[in-house]
Protein backbone atom coordinates (compact mmCIF):
# COMPACT_ATOMS: atom_id res chain seq x y z
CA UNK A 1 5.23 31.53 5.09
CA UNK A 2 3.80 30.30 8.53
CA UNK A 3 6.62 29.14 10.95
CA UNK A 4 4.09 27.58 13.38
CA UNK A 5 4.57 25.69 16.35
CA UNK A 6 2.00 23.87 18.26
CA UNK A 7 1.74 25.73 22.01
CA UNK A 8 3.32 23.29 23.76
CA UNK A 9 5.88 23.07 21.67
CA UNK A 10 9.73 22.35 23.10
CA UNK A 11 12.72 23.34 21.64
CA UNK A 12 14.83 20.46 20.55
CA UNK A 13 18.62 20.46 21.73
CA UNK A 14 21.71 22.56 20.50
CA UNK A 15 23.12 19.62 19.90
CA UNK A 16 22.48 18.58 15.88
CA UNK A 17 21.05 15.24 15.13
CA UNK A 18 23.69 12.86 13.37
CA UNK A 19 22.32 12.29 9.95
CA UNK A 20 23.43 8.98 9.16
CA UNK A 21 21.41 6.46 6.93
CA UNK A 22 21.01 2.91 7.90
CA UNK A 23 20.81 -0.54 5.73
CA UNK A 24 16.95 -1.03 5.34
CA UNK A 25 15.98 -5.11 5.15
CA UNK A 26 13.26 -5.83 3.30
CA UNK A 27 11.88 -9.27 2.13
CA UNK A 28 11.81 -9.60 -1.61
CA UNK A 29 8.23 -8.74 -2.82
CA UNK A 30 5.36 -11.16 -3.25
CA UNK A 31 7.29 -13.30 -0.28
CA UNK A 32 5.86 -13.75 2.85
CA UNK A 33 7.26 -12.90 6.21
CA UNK A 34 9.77 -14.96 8.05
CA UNK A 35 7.99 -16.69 10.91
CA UNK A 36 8.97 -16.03 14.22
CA UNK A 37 10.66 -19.03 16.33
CA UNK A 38 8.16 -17.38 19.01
CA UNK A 39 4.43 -16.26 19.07
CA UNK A 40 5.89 -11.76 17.87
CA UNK A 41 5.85 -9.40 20.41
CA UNK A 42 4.07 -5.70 18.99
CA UNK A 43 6.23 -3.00 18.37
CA UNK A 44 5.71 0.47 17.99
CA UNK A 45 2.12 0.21 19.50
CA UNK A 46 2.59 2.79 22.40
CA UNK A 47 1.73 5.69 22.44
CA UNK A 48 4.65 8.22 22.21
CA UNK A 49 5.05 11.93 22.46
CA UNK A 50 5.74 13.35 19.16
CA UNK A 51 7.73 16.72 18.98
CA UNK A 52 6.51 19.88 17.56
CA UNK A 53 8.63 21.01 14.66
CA UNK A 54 9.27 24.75 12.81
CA UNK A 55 8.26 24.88 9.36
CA UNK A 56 11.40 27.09 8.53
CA UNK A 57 14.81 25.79 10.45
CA UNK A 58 16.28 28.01 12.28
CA UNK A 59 19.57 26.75 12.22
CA UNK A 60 22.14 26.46 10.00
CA UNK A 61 22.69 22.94 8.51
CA UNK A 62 24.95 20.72 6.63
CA UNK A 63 23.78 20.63 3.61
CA UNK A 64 25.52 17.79 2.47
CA UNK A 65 24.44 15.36 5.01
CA UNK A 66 21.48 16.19 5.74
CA UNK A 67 19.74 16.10 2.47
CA UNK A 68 21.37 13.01 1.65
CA UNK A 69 19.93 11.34 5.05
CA UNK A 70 16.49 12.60 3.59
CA UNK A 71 16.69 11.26 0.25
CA UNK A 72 17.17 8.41 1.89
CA UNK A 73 15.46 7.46 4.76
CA UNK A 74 12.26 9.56 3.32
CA UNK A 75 12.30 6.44 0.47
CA UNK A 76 13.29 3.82 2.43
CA UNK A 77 10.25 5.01 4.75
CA UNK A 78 8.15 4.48 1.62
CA UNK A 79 9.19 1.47 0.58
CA UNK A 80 7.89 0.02 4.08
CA UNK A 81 4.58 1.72 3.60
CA UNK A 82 4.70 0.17 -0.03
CA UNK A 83 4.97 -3.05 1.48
CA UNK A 84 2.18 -2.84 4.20
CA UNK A 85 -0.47 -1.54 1.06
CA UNK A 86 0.62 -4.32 -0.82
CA UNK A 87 0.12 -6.91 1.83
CA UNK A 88 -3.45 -5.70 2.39
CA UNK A 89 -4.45 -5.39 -1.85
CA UNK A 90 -2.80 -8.67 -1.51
CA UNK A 91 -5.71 -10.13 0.41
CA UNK A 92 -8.10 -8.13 -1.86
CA UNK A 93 -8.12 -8.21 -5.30
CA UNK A 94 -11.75 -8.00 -6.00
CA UNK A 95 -14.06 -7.58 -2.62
CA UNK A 96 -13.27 -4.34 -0.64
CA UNK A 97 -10.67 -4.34 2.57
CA UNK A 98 -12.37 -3.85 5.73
CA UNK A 99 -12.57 -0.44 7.46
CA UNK A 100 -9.45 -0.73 9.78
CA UNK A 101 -7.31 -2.16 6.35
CA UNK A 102 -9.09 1.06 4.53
CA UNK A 103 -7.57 3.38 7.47
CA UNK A 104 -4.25 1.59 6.89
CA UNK A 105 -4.44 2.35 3.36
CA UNK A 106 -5.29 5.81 3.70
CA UNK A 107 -2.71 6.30 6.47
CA UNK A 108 0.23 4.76 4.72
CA UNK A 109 -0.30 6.59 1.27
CA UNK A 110 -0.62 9.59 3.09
CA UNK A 111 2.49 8.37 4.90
CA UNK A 112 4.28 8.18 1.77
CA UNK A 113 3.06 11.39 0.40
CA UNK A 114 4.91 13.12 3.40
CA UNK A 115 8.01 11.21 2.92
CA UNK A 116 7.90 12.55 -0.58
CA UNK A 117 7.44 16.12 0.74
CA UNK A 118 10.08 15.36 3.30
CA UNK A 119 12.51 13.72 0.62
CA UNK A 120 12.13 16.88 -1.80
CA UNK A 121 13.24 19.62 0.80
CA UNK A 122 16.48 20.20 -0.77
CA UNK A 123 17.06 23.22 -2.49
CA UNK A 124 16.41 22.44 -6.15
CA UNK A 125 20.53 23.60 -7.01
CA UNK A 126 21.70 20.95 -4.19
CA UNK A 127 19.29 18.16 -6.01
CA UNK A 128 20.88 18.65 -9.68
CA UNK A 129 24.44 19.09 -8.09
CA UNK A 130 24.52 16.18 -5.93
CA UNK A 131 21.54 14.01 -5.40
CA UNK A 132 20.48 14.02 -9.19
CA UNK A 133 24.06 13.76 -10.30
CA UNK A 134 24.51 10.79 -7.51
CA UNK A 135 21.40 8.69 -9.19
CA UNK A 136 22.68 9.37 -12.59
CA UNK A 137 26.14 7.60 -11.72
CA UNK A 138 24.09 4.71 -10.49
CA UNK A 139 22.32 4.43 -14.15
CA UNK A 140 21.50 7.43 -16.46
CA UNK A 141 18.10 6.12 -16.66
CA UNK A 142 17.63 5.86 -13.09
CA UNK A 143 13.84 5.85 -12.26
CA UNK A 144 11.17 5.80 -9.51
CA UNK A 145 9.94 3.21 -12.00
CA UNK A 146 12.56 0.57 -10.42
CA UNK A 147 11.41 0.46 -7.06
CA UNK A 148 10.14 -2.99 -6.80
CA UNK A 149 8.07 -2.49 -3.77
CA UNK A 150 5.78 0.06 -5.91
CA UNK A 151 4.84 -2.27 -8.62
CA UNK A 152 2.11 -4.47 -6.69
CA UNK A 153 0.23 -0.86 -5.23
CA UNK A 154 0.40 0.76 -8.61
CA UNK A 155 -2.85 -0.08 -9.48
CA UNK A 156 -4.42 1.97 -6.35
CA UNK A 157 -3.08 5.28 -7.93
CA UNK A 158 -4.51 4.44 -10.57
CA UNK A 159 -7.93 3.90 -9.11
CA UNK A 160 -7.79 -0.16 -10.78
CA UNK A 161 -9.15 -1.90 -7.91
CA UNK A 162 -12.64 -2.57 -8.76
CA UNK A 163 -13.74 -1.58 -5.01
CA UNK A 164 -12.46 1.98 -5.09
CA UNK A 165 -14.64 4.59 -5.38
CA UNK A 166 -16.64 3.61 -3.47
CA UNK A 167 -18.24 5.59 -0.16
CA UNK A 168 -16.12 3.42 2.39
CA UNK A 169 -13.32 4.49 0.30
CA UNK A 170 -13.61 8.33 0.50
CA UNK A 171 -10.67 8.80 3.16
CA UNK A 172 -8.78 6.61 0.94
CA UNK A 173 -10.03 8.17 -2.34
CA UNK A 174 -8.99 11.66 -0.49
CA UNK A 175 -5.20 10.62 0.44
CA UNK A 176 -4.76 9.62 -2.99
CA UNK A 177 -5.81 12.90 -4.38
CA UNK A 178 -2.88 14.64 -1.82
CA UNK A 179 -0.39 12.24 -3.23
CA UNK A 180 -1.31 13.20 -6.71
CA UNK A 181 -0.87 16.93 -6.04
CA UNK A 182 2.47 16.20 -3.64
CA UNK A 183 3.90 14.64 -7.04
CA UNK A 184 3.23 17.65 -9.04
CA UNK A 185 4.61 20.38 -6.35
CA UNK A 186 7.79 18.40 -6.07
CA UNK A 187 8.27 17.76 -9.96
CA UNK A 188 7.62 21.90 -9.88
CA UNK A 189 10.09 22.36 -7.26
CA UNK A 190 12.92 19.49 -8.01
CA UNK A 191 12.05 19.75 -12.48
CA UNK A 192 10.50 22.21 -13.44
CA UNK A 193 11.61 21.05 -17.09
CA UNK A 194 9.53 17.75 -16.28
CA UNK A 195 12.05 15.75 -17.47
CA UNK A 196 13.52 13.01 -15.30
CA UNK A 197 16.79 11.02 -15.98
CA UNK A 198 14.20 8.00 -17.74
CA UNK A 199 12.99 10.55 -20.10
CA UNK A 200 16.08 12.37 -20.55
CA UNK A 201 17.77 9.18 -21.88
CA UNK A 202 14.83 7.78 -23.77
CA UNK A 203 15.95 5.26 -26.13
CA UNK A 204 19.21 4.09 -24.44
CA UNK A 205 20.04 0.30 -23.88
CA UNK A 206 18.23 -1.09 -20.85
CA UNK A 207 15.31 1.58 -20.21
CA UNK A 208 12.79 -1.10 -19.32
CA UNK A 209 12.29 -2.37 -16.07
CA UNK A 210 14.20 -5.77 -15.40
CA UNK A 211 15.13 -7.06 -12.47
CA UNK A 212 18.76 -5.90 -12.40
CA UNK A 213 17.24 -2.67 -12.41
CA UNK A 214 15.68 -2.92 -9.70
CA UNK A 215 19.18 -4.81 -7.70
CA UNK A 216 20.48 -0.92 -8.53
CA UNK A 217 17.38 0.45 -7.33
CA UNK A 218 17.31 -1.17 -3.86
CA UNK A 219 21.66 -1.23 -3.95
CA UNK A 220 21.09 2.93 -4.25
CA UNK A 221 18.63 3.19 -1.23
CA UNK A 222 21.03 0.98 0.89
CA UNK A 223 17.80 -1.58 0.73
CA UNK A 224 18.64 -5.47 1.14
CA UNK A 225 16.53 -8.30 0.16
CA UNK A 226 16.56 -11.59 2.79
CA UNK A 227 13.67 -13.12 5.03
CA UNK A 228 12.38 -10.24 7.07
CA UNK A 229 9.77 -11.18 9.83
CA UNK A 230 7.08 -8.86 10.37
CA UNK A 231 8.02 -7.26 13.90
CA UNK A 232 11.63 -6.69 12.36
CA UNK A 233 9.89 -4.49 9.80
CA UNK A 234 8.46 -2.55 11.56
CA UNK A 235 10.97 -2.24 14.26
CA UNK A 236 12.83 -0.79 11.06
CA UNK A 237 9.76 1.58 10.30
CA UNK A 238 9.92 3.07 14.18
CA UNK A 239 13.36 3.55 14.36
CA UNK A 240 13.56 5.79 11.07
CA UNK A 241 10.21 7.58 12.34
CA UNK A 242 12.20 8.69 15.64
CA UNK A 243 15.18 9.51 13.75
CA UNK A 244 13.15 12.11 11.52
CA UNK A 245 11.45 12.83 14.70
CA UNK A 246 14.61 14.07 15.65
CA UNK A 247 15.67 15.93 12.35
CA UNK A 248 13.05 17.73 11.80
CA UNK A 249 12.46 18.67 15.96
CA UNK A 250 16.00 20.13 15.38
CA UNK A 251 16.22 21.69 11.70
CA UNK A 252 12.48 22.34 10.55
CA UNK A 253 11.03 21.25 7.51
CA UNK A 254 12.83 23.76 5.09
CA UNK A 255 16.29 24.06 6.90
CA UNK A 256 18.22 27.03 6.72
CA UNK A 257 20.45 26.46 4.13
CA UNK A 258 23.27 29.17 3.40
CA UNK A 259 20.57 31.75 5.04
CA UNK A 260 17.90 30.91 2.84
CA UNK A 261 14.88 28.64 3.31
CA UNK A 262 13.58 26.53 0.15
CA UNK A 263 10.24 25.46 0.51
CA UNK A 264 8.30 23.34 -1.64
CA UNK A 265 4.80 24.16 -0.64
CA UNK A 266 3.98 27.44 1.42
CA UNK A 267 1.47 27.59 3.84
CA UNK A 268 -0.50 29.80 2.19
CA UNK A 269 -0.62 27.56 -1.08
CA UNK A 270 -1.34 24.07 0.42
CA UNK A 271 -4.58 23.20 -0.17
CA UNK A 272 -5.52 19.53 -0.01
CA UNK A 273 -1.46 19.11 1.00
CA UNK A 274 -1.78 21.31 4.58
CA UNK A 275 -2.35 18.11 6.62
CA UNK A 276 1.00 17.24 5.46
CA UNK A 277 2.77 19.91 6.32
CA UNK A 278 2.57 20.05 10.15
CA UNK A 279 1.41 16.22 10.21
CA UNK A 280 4.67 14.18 8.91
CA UNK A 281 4.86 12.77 12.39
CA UNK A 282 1.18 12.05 12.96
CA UNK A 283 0.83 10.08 10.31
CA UNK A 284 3.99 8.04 10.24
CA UNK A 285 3.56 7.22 13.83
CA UNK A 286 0.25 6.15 12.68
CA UNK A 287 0.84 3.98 10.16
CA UNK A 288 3.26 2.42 12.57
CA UNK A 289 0.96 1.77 14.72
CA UNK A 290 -1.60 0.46 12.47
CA UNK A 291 0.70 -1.94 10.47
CA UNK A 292 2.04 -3.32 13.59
CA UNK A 293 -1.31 -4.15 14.67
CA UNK A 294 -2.90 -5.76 11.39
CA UNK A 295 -0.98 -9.03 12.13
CA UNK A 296 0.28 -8.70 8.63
CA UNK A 297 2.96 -11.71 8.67
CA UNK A 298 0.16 -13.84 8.08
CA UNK A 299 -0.17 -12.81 4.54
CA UNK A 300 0.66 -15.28 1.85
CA UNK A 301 1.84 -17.98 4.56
């Protein structure tokens, strides 16, 4: 595997990154934004220099920490990005988004189809040991199926929105495809079995979706629900994108665990995925960008 860095690439510190995950607030879907006492200022708009990162860390890492901080802050990421796409299907259930909403769309599910790459770096023995063991405490049905800021961009996955498929939609059409194939390398890498906790306890009490579920869902990812205005959001989403920043500037996107590296898609074998792999920053920092600039707080007011 490629470790490639960009040529003006600088090394990060010696010092290692402290790996610590942070409360997430998030307003309870289908609510609108709190509204600022005073007209928002625009975060995360400037333009920032983004550090170059190894593919394969070169130094050694706790384990422990660090692929818990992943976990995460690579789904809290995604549950901001969830939020943004849902804001902007929100305003268009039938007639087509614009071209600067499609480019959000396509930037934030690419967005979250890095965070899943990022999420999934842990060595597949360190996920069943800890991380799978961890969610399986919570509930031993615990699914991706909870997360209540999915359920209102479902439907784009799924290609339901009458306006996909359209030409203004091929970027769009495109990132969706990536996401599709980022699923299925991590489900290789994390389960090869293929089956999750959900499936694995098929037919015990509570399987469906209700909205205690969901309470456990958002408890696990240290996500709170209370009025959230639109600048604190994405405050939030900047912060978290300088903190990986930071990680993966310091320990590479497969870190060096015990000696080895454990990579869930080579650079040889990415395909439609290579964007992601050198790109995590680039398109987080877009998204930023982008949702911070689509005046998105004055959805549903």
């Amino acid at each position: 595997m490629s470790n490639r860095r960009g040529p003006d690439a600088v090394p990060s510190a010696g010092h290692p990154p402290l790996m610590q995950p942070q409360l997430l607030f998030m307003p309870q879907v289908g609510h609108p934004y709190q509204r600022p006492a005073e007209p928002p200022h625009t975060p995360g708009t400037a333009e920032r220099e983004l550090p170059e990162y190894d593919l394969l860390g070169a130094r050694p890492v706790d384990a422990q920490r660090l692929f818990w901080y992943r976990w995460i802050a690579g789904h809290q990421i995604s549950f901001v990005l969830w939020r943004a796409m849902g804001d902007i299907l929100w305003r268009h259930p039938d007639d087509p988004p614009g071209d600067r909403e499609l480019d959000a769309l396509a930037t934030c599910v690419d967005g979250y189809s890095a965070m899943l790459l990022y999420s999934a770096t842990v060595p597949r023995a360190h996920y069943h040991a800890h991380t799978r063991a961890r969610m399986a405490l919570q509930h031993p049905s615990f699914s991706g199926a909870w997360a209540p800021d999915y359920r209102p961009v479902r439907r784009i996955f799924r290609g339901r929105f009458p306006w996909q498929g359209g030409r203004s939609c091929e970027a769009l059409d495109q990132a969706i495809a990536r996401n599709g194939v980022t699923h299925d390398h991590i489900a290789n890498h994390l389960v090869p079995d293929g089956r999750s906790l959900l499936q694995q306890s098929a037919g015990a009490p509570g399987v469906s979706v209700s909205r205690e579920k969901e309470d456990l869902y958002d408890n696990f990812f240290l996500t709170v629900r209370r009025p959230v205005g639109h600048t604190e959001l994405v405050a939030q989403l900047d912060t978290r994108v300088a903190e990986v920043a930071t990680d993966l500037a310091h320990n590479g996107l497969y870190p060096d665990v015990d000696g080895r590296h454990h990579p869930v898609v080579t650079w040889q074998s990415a395909g439609v995925m290579e964007p992601l792999l050198t790109g995590v920053l680039r398109v987080l920092d877009r998204a930023t960008r982008l949702m911070a600039h689509l005046r998105l707080e004055e959805v549903r007011s």
